[in-house]
Protein backbone atom coordinates (compact mmCIF):
# COMPACT_ATOMS: atom_id res chain seq x y z
CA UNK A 1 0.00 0.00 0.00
CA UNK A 2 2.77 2.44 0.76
CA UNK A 3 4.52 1.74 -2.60
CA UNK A 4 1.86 2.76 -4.34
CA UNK A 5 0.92 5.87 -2.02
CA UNK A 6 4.58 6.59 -3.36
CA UNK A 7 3.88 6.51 -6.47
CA UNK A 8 1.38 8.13 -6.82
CA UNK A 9 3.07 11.34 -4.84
CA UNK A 10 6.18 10.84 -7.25
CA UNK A 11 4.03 11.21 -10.31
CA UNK A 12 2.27 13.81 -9.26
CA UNK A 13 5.20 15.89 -8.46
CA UNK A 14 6.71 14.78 -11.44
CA UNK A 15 3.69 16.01 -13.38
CA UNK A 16 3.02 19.34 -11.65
CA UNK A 17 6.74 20.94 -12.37
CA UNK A 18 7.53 24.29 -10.05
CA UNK A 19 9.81 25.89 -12.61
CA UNK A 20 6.49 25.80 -14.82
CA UNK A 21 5.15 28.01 -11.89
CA UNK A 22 8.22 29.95 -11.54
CA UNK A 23 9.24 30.98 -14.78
CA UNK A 24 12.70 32.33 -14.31
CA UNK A 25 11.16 35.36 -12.65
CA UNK A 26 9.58 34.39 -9.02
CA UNK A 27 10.40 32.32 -6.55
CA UNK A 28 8.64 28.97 -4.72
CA UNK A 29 9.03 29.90 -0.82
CA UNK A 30 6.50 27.09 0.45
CA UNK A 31 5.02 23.96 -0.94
CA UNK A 32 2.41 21.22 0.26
CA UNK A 33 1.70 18.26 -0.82
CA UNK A 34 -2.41 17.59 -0.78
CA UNK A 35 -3.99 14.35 -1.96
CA UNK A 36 -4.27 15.03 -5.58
CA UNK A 37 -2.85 18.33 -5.73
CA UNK A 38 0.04 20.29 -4.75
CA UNK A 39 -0.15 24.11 -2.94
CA UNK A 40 2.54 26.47 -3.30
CA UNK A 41 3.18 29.94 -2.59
CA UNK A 42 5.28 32.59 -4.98
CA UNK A 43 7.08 35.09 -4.29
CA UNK A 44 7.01 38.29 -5.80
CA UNK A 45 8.99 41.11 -4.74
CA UNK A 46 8.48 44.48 -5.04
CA UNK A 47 11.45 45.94 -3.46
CA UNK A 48 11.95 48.66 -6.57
CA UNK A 49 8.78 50.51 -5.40
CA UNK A 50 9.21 49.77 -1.65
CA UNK A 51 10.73 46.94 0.07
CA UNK A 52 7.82 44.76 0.10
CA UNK A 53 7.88 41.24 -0.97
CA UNK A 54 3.58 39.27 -2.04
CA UNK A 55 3.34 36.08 -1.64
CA UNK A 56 0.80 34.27 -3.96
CA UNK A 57 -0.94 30.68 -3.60
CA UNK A 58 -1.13 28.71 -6.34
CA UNK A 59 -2.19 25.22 -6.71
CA UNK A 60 -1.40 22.21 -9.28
CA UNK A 61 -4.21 19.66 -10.18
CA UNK A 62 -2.47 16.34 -9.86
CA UNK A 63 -4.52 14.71 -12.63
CA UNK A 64 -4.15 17.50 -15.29
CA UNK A 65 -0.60 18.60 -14.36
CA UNK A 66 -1.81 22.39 -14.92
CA UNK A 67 -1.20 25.54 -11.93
CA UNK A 68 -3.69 28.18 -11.13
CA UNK A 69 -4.58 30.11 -8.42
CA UNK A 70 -5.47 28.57 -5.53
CA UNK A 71 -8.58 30.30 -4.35
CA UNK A 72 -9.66 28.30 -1.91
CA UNK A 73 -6.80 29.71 0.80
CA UNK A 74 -8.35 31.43 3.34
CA UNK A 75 -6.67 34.84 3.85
């Protein structure tokens, strides 16, 4: 049973790739692994206009492999 509880997490992470979420521009500063999904948050900082830094959830579908934003966080 925990082989293929292992699996299963490997292909979803496999599928739901942060640097698809990143882009070369923000940054990953948390991730959780849900049942059939993975939660991050990204960084954006805005230290040119004043040194603030946003963090955004987003969340992968672990069947589709695609990231949106996750709103279903409670702020």
């Amino acid at each position: 049973m925990k082989t293929t509880n292992l699996i299963k997490t490997k292909y979803i992470i496999e599928l739901c790739n942060i640097a698809c979420l990143e882009r070369n521009k923000y940054v990953v500063v948390r991730a959780h692994l849900r049942s059939n999904s993975i939660s991050a948050g990204l960084c954006r900082n805005e230290t040119r206009r004043s040194y603030r830094s946003y963090v955004s959830p987003y969340v992968c579908n672990g069947s589709f492999g695609i990231w949106g934003a996750d709103i279903e966080v409670c702020v």
